[in-house]
Protein backbone atom coordinates (compact mmCIF):
# COMPACT_ATOMS: atom_id res chain seq x y z
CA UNK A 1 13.71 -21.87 -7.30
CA UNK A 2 11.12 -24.46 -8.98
CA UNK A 3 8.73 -22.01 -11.02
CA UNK A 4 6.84 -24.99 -12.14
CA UNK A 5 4.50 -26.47 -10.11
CA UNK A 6 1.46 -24.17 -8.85
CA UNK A 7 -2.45 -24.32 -8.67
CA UNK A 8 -2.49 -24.18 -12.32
CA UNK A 9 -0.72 -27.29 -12.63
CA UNK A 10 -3.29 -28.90 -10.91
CA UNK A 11 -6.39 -26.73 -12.57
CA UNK A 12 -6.14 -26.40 -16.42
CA UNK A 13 -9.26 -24.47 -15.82
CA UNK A 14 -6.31 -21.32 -16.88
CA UNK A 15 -6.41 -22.61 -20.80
CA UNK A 16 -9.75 -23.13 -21.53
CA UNK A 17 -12.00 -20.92 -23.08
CA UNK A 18 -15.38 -19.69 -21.74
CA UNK A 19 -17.75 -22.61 -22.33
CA UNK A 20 -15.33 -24.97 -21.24
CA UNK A 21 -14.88 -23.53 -18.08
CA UNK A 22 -18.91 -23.69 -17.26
CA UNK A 23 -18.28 -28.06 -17.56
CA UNK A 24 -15.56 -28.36 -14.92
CA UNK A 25 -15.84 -27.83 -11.34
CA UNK A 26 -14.38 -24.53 -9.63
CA UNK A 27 -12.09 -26.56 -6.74
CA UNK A 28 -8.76 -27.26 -8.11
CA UNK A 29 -8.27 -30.94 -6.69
CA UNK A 30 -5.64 -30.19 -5.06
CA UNK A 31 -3.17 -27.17 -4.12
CA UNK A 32 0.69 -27.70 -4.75
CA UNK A 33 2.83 -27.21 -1.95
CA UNK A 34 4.14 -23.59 -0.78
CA UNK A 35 2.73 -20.58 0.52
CA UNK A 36 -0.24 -18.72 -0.75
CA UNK A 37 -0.54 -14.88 -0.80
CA UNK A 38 -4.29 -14.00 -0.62
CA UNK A 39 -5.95 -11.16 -1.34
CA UNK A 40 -9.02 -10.38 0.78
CA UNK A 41 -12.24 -8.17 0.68
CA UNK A 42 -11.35 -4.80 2.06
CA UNK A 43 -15.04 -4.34 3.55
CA UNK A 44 -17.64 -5.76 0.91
CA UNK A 45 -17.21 -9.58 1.68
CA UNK A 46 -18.45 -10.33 -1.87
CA UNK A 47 -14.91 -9.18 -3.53
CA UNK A 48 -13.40 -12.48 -3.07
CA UNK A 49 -11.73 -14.59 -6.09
CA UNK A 50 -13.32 -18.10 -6.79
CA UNK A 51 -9.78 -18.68 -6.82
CA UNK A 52 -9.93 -17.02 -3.28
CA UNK A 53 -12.01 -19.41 -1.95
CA UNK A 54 -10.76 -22.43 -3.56
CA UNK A 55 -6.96 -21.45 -1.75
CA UNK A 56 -8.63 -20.89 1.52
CA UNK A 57 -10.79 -24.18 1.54
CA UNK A 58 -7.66 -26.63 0.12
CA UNK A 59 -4.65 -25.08 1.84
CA UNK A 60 -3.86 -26.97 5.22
CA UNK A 61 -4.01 -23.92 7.32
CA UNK A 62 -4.14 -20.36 7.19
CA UNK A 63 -2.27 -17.28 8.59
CA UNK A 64 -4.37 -14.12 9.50
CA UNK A 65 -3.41 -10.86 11.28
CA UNK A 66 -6.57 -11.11 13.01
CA UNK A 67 -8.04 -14.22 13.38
CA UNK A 68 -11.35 -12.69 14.81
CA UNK A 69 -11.50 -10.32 11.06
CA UNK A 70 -10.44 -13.47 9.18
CA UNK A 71 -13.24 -15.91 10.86
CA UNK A 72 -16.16 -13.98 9.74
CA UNK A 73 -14.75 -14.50 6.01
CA UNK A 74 -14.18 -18.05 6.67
CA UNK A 75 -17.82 -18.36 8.23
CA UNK A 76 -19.68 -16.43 5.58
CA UNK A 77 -18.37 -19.10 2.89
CA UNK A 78 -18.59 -21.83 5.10
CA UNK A 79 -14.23 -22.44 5.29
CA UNK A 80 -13.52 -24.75 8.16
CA UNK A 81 -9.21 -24.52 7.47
CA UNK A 82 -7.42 -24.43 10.57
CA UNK A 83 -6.64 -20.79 11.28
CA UNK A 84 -3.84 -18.94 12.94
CA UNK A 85 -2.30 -15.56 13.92
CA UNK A 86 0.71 -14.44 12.39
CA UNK A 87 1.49 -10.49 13.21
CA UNK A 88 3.80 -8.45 14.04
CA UNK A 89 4.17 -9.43 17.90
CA UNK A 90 4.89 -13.05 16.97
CA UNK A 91 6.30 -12.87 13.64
CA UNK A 92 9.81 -13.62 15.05
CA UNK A 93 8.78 -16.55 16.66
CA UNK A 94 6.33 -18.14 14.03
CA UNK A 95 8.45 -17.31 10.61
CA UNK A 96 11.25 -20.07 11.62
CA UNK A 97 8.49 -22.92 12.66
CA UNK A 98 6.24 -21.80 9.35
CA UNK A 99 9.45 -22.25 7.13
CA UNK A 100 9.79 -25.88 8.42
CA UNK A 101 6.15 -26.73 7.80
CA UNK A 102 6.23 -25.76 4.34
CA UNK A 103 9.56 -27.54 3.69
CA UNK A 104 7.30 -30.84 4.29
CA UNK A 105 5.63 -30.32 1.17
CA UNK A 106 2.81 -28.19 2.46
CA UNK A 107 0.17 -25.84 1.51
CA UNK A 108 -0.52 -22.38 3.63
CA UNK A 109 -2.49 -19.35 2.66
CA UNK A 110 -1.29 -15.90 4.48
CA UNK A 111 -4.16 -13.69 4.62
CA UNK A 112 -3.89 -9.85 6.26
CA UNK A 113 -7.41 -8.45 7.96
CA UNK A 114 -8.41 -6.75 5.07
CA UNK A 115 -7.01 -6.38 0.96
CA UNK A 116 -3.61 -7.78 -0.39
CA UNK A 117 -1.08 -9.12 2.17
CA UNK A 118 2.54 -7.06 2.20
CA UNK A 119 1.07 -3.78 1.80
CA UNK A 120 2.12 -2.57 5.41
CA UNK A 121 1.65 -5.76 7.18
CA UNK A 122 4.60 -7.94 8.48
CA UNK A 123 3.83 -11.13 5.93
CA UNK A 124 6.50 -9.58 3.81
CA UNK A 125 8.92 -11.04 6.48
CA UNK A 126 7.48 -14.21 6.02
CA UNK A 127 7.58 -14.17 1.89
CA UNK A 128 11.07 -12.75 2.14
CA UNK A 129 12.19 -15.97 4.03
CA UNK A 130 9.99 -18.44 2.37
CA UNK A 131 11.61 -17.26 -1.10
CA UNK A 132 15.43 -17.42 0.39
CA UNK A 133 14.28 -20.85 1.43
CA UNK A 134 13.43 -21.67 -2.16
CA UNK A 135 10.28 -22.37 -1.16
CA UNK A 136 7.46 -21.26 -4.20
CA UNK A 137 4.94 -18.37 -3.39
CA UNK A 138 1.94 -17.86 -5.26
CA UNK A 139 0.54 -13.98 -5.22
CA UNK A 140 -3.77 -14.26 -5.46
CA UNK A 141 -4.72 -11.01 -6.82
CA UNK A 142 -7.90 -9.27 -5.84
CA UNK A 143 -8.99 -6.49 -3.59
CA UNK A 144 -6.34 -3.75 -2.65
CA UNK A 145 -7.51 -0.70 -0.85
CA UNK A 146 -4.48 1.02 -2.39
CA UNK A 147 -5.57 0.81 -5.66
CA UNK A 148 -9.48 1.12 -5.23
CA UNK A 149 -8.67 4.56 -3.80
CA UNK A 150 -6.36 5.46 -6.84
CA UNK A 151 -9.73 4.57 -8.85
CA UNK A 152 -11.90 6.68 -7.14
CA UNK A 153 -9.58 9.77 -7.08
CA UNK A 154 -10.07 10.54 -10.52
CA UNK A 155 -6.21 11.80 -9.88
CA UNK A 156 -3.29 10.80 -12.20
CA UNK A 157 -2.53 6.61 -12.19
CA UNK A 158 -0.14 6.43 -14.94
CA UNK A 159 2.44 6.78 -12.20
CA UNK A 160 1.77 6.63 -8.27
CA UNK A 161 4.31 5.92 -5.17
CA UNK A 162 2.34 3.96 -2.06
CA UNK A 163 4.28 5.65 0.64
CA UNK A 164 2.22 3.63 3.20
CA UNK A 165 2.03 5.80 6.69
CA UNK A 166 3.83 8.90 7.37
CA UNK A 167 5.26 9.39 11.07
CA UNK A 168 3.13 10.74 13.72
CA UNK A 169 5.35 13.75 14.69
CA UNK A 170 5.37 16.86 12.42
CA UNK A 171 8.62 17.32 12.57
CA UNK A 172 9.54 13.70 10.91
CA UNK A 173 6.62 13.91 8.73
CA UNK A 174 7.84 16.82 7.01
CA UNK A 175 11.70 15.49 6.44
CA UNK A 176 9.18 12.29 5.05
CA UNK A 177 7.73 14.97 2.69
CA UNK A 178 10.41 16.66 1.94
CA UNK A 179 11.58 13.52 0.48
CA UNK A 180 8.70 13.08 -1.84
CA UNK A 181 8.78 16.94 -3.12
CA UNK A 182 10.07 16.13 -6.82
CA UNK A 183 8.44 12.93 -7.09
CA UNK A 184 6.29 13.44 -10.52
CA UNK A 185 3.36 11.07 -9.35
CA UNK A 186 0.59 10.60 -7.53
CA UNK A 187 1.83 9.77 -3.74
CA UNK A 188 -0.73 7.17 -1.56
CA UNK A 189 -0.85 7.75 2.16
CA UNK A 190 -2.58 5.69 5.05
CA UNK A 191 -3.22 7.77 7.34
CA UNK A 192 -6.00 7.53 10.75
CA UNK A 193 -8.42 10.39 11.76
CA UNK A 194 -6.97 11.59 14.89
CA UNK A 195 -3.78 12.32 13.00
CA UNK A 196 -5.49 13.66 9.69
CA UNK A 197 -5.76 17.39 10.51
CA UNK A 198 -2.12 17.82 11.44
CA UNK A 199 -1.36 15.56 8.21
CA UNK A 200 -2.72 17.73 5.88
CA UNK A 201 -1.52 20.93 7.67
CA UNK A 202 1.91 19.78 7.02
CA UNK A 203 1.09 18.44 3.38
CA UNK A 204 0.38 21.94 2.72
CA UNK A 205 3.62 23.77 3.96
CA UNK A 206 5.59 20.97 2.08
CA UNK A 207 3.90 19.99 -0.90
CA UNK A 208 2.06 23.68 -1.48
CA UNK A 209 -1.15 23.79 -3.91
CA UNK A 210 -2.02 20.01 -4.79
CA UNK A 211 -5.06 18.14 -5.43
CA UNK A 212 -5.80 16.05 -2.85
CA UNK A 213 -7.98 13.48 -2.08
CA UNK A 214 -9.14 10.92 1.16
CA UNK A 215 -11.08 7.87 0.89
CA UNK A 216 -12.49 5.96 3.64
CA UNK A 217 -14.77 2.95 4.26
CA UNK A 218 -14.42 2.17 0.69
CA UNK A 219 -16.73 -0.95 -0.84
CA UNK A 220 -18.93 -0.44 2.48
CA UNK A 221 -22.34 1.30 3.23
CA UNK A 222 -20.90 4.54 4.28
CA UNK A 223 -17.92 4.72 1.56
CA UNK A 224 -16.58 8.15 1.17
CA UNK A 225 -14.16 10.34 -0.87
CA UNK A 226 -12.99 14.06 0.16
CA UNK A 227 -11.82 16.58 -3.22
CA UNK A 228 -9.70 19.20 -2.97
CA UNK A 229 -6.77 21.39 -2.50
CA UNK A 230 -4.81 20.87 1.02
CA UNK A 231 -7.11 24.42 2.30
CA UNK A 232 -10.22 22.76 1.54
CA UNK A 233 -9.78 19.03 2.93
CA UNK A 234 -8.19 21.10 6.42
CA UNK A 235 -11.65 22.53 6.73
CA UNK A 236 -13.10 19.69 5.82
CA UNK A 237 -11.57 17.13 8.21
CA UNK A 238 -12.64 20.20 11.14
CA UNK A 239 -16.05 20.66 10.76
CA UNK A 240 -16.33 16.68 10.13
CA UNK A 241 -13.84 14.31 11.32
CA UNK A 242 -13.56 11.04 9.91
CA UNK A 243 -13.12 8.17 11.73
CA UNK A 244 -11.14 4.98 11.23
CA UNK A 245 -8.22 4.46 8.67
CA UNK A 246 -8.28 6.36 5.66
CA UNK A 247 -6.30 6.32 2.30
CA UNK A 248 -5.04 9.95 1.53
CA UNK A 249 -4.04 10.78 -2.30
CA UNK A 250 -2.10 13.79 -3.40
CA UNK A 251 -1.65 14.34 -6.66
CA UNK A 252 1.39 15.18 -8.56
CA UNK A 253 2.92 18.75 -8.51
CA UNK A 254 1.87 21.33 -11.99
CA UNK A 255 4.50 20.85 -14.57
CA UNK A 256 4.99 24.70 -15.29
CA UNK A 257 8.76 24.89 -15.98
CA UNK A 258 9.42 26.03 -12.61
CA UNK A 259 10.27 24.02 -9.37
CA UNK A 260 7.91 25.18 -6.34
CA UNK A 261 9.20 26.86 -3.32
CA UNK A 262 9.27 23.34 -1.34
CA UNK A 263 11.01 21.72 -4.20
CA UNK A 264 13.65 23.81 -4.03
CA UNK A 265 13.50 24.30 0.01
CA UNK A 266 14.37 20.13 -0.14
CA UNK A 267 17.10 20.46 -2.49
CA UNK A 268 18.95 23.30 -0.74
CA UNK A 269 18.80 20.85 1.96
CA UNK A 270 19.70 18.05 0.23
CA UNK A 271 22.46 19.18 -1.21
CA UNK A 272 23.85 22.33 1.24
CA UNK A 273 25.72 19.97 3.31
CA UNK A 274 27.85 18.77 1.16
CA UNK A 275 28.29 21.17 -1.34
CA UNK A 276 28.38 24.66 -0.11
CA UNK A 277 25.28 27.15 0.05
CA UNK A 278 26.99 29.07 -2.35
CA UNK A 279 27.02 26.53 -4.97
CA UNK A 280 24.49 24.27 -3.88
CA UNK A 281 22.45 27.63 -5.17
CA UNK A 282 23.93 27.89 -8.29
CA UNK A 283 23.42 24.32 -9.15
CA UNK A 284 19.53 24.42 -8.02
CA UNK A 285 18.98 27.97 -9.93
CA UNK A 286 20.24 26.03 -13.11
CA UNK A 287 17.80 22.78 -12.26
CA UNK A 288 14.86 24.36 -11.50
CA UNK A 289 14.69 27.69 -13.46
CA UNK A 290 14.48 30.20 -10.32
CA UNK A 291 16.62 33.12 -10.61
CA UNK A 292 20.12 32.34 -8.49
CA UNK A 293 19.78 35.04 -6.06
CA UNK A 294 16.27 34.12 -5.18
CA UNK A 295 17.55 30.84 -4.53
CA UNK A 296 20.83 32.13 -2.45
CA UNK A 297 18.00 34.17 -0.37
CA UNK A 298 16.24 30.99 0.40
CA UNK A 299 19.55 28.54 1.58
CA UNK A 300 19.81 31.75 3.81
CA UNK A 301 16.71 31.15 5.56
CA UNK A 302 18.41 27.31 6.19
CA UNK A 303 21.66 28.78 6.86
C-alpha cells in the first residue's frame, strides 16, 4: 500500500510553525485520492476540525449514515459536496460500486451521524475493503463520544475496553459480562434508556460493587453524567429515566488480592467443561486466593 501521498502532501501547513500558519490559507488545494475517515460533532456542531471542513468541502462526495443528521452539518458551514447514504441496509450493495469509484483516483469522505466513523457503525466494512484494495485511508481525528465520556467519568483511563452494546436479553448479556469479569479496566457500554434499568440490574449480579457511571447528551444543553455504585444508578434510572442513547462506564474491579465471587463464578465456567469441577476448583483456588473448598461449593451451585 502507497503510504505516501495524503492531504499533507498537498498542505505543508503540518511543518510550519505558529506564525507561519496565520500567512497561508486553511483549504488544502487539493485532496489526494482515497477515502477519508471523518470525525464529526457528537451534538455541539462547533467541535469540527478545520481540517474537518476542509475534507468535507474538497472531497467529491460524501458518505453519511443519515443524510438528514449529516445535511444540517453541511448547511451550518455552508458544504454543498454531493451527499449519500451508506448504512447498514445498503452496505452490501454500495461497498463494491464505492471501491470502483475510488480506484479512479478519487476523493470520498465517510462520515457516521454523530463522532468518529467505525465505532459501531458499518463503515468499518467499507475501510476493511478499501485497505484490501490497496486503496489509502486517511483517519480525521476529532470528536468521539467514547472518549468524551471516559473524560467526564473521572474513572480510571490508563486502560479502558469499548465493548460497544451489550445484547438486549438478560440472559446473553450476562454470558457478555461474564466475559469481561477479570478484565482490569475500565469497560465502555452504549446502551439506550428503555434497556438501562435491566442493564444495570444485571451489571450488578455480574460485576458486584463497581463504580459506575452514564453519560448522556454530552457537548449539548442538557448534558448529563450519573455517579455511583450499580445500587445507586438502579434507583436512579427509576425515579428518572433517561432518554435517548447513553454511554455507560464501569470501572475496573478493587485490586484486593482476592478474585470476587463473579470472577470466580466465570472461571468455574470457563474452565469446568473441560477440565473437571474437581480440578477446575483446585486450579481457580490457586489463581484467585479463595480457599479450595469454598470454591468446590460454588462449581456445585453450576454443577
Amino acid at each position: 500500500m502507497n503510504h505516501n501521498n495524503s492531504i499533507s502532501d498537498a498542505n505543508p501547513s503540518q511543518h510550519l510553525t505558529g506564525e507561519e500558519l496565520q500567512l497561508i490559507p486553511l483549504k488544502p488545494r487539493k485532496l489526494e485520492p482515497g477515502l477519508y475517515v471523518v470525525a464529526t460533532p457528537i451534538g455541539n456542531l462547533r467541535d469540527i476540525t478545520l481540517r474537518a471542513l476542509d475534507t468535507l468541502h474538497m472531497a467529491d462526495h460524501i458518505l453519511a449514515e443519515d443524510t438528514r443528521q449529516t445535511r444540517k452539518l453541511l448547511d451550518a458551514y455552508d458544504i454543498k459536496t454531493p451527499l449519500s447514504a451508506y448504512h447498514d441496509h445498503n452496505a452490501a450493495k454500495r461497498v463494491p460500486k464505492l471501491i470502483e469509484e475510488l480506484e479512479k483516483d478519487k476523493a470520498y469522505a465517510l462520515v457516521s451521524d454523530a463522532g468518529t466513523p467505525l465505532v459501531s457503525d458499518p463503515g468499518f466494512k467499507l475501510v476493511r475493503a478499501a485497505v484490501e484494495a490497496n486503496i489509502e485511508v486517511y483517519p480525521l481525528p476529532g470528536a468521539s463520544a467514547v472518549l468524551a465520556s471516559l473524560v467526564k467519568s473521572g474513572l480510571p483511563s490508563n486502560q479502558f475496553m469499548f465493548a460497544g452494546f451489550l445484547p438486549p436479553k438478560s440472559g446473553a448479556r450476562k454470558t457478555a459480562l461474564e466475559a469481561l469479569v477479570r478484565v482490569k479496566a475500565t469497560l465502555i457500554f452504549f446502551e439506550t434508556g428503555p434497556r438501562i434499568k435491566a442493564c444495570l440490574e444485571d451489571i450488578k449480579s455480574v460485576l458486584g460493587a463497581r463504580d459506575i457511571v452514564l453519560t448522556r447528551e454530552l457537548t449539548k444543553r442538557y448534558e448529563e453524567a450519573r455517579y455511583g455504585l450499580a445500587d445507586d444508578l438502579i434507583a436512579s434510572v427509576a425515579a428518572n429515566p433517561p432518554k435517548g442513547e447513553l454511554v455507560l462506564l464501569v470501572g475496573p474491579p478493587q485490586d484486593d488480592g482476592l478474585w470476587a465471587e463473579a470472577e470466580v463464578l466465570a472461571a468455574l465456567t470457563a474452565l469446568m467443561p473441560e477440565a473437571g469441577m474437581k480440578r477446575a476448583s483446585s486450579d481457580i483456588a490457586t489463581q484467585s486466593g479463595w480457599a479450595k473448598r469454598d470454591v468446590y461449593q460454588l462449581a456445585l451451585t453450576l454443577k
